[in-house]
N, C-alpha and C. Protein backbone atom coordinates (compact mmCIF):
# COMPACT_ATOMS: atom_id res chain seq x y z
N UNK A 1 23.05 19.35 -0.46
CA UNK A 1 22.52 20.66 -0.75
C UNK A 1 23.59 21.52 -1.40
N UNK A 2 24.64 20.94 -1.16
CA UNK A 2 26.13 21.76 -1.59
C UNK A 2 26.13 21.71 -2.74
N UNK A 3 25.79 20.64 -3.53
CA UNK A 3 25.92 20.57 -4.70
C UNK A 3 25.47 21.38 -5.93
N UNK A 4 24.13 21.68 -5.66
CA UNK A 4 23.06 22.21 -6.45
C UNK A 4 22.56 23.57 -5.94
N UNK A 5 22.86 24.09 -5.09
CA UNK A 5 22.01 25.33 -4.73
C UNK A 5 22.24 26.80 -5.26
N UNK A 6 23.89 26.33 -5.47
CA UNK A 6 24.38 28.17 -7.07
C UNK A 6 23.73 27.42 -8.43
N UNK A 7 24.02 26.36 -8.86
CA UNK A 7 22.86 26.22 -9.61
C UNK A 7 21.51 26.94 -10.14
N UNK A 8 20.72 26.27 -8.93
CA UNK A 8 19.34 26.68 -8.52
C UNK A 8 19.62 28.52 -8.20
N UNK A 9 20.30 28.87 -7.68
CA UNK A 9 20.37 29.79 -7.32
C UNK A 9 20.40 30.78 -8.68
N UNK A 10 21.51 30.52 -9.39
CA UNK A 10 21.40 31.08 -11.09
C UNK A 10 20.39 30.88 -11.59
N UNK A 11 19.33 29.93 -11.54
CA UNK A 11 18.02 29.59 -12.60
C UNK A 11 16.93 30.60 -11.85
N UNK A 12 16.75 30.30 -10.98
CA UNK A 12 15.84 31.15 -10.07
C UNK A 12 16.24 32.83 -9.84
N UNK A 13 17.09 33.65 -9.86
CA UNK A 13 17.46 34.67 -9.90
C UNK A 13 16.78 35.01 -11.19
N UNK A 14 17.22 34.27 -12.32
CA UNK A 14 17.03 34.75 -13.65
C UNK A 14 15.28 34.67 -13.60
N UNK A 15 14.88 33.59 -12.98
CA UNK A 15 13.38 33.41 -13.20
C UNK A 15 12.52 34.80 -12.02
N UNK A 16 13.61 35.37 -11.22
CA UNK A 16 12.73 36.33 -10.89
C UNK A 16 11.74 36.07 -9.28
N UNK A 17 12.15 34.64 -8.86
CA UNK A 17 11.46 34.14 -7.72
C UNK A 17 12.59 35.12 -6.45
N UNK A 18 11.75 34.33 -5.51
CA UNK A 18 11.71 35.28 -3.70
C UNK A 18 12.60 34.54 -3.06
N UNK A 19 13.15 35.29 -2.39
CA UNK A 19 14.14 34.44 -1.53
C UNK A 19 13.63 33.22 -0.64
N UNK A 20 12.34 33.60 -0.57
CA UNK A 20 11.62 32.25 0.33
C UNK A 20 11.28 31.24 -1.08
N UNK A 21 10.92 31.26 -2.10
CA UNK A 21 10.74 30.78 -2.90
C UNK A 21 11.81 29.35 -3.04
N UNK A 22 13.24 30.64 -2.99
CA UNK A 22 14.60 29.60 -3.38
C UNK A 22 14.91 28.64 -2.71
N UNK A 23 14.49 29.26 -1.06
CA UNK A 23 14.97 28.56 0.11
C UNK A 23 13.89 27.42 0.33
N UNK A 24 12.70 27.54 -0.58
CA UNK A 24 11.76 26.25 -0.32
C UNK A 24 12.22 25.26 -1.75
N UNK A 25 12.88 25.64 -2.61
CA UNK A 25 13.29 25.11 -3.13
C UNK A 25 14.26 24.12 -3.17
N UNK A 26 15.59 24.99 -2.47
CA UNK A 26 16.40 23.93 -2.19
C UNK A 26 16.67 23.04 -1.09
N UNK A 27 15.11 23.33 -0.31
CA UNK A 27 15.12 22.46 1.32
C UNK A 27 14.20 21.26 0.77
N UNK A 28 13.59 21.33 -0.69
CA UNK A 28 13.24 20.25 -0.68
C UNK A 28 13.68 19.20 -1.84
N UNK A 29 14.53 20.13 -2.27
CA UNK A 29 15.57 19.46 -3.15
C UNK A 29 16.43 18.58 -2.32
N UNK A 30 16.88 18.94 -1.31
CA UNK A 30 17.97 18.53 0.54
C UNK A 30 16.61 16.93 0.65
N UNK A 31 15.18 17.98 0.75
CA UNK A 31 14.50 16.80 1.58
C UNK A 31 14.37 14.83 0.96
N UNK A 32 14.46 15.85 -0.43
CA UNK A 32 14.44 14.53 -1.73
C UNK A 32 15.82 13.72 -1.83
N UNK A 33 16.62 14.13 -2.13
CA UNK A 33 18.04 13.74 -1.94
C UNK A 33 18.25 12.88 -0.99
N UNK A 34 17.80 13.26 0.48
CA UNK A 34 17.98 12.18 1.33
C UNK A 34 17.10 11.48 1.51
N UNK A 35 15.82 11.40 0.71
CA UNK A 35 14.79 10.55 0.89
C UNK A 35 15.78 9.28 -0.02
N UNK A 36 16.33 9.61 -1.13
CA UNK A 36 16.28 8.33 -1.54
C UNK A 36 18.06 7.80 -1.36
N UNK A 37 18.45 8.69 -0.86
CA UNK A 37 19.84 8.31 -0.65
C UNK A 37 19.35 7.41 0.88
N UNK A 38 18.31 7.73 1.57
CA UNK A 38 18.22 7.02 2.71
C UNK A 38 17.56 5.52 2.33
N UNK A 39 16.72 5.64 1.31
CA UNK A 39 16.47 4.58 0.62
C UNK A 39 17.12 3.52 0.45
N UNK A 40 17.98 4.12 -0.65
CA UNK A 40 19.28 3.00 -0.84
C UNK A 40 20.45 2.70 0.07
N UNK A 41 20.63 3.36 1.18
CA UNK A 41 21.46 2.86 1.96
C UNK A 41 20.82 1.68 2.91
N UNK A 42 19.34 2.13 3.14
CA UNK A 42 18.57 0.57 3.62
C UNK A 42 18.67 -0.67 2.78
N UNK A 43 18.33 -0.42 1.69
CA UNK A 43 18.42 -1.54 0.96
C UNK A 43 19.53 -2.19 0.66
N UNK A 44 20.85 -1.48 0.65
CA UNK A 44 22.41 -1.94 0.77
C UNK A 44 22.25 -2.38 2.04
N UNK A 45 21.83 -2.21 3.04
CA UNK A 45 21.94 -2.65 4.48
C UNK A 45 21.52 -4.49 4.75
N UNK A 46 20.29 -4.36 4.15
CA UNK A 46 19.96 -5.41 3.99
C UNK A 46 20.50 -6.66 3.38
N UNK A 47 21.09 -6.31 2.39
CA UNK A 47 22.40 -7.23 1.91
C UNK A 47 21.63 -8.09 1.02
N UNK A 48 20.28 -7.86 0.05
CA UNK A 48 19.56 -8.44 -0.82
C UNK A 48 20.43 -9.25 -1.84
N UNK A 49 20.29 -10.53 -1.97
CA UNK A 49 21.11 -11.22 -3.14
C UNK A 49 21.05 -10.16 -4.40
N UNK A 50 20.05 -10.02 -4.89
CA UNK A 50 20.18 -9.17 -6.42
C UNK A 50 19.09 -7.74 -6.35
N UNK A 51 18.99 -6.53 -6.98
CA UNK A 51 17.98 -5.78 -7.14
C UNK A 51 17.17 -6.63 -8.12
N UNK A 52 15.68 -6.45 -7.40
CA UNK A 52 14.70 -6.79 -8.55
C UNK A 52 13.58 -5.95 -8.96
N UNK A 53 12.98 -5.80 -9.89
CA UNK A 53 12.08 -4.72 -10.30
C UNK A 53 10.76 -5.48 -10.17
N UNK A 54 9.86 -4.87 -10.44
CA UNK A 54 8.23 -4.97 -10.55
C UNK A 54 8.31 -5.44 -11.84
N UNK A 55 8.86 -5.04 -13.30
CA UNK A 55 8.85 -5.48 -14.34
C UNK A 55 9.56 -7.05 -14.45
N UNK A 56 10.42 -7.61 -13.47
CA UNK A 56 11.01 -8.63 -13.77
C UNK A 56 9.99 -9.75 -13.42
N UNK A 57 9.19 -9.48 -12.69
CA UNK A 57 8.79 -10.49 -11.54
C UNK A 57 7.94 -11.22 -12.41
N UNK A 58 7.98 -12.53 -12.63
CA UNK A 58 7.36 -14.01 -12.95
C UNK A 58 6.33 -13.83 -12.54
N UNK A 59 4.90 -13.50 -13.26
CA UNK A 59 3.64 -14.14 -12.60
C UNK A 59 3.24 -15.38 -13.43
N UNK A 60 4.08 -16.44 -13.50
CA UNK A 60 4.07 -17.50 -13.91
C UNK A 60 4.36 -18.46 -12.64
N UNK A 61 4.87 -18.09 -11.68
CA UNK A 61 5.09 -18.22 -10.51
C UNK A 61 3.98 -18.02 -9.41
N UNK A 62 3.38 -17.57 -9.54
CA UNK A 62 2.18 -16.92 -9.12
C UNK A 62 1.20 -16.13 -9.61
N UNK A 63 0.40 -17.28 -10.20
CA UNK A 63 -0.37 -16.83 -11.02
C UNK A 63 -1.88 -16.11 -10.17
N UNK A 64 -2.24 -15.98 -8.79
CA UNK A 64 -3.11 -15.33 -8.35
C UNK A 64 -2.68 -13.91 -8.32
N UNK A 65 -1.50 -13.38 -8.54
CA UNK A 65 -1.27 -11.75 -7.91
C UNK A 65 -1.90 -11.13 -9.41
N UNK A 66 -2.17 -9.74 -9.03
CA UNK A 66 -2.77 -9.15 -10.01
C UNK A 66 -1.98 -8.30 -10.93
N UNK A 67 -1.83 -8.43 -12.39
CA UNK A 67 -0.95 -7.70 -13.11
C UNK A 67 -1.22 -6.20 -12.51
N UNK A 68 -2.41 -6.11 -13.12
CA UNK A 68 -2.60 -4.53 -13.17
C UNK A 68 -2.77 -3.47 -11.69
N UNK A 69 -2.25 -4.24 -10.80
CA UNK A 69 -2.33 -3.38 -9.47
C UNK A 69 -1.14 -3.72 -9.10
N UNK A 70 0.22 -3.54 -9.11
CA UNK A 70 1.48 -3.57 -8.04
C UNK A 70 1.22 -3.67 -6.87
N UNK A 71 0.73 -2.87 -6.46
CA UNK A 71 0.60 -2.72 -4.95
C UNK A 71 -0.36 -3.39 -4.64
């Protein structure tokens, strides 16, 4: 949150927003940040041989999964 909040704080002054405005701003700027910093520290945890993407993945390998739905 240290990082970014005079930042935010300069853009938002100028834009004229509320002090509750700022403060919902940068609590969920805080909330995002550690969403994915918590992310990737799981996935470092895990100790995965390589990162792999959704775009890499072989459906030549498995040809029943469905392109057009990931999930």
């Amino acid at each position: 949150m240290s990082d970014g909040f005079r930042r935010l704080g300069d853009q938002t002054r100028g834009a004229g927003w509320s002090h509750e405005e700022y403060l919902a701003a940068v609590l969920s700027r805080e909330v995002s940040e550690r969403e994915a910093s918590g992310a990737a520290t799981r996935i470092k945890a895990v100790r995965f041989p390589a990162h792999k993407d959704l775009e890499e993945f072989n459906f030549d390998h498995q040809p029943s999964a469905d392109r057009s739905d990931p999930l």
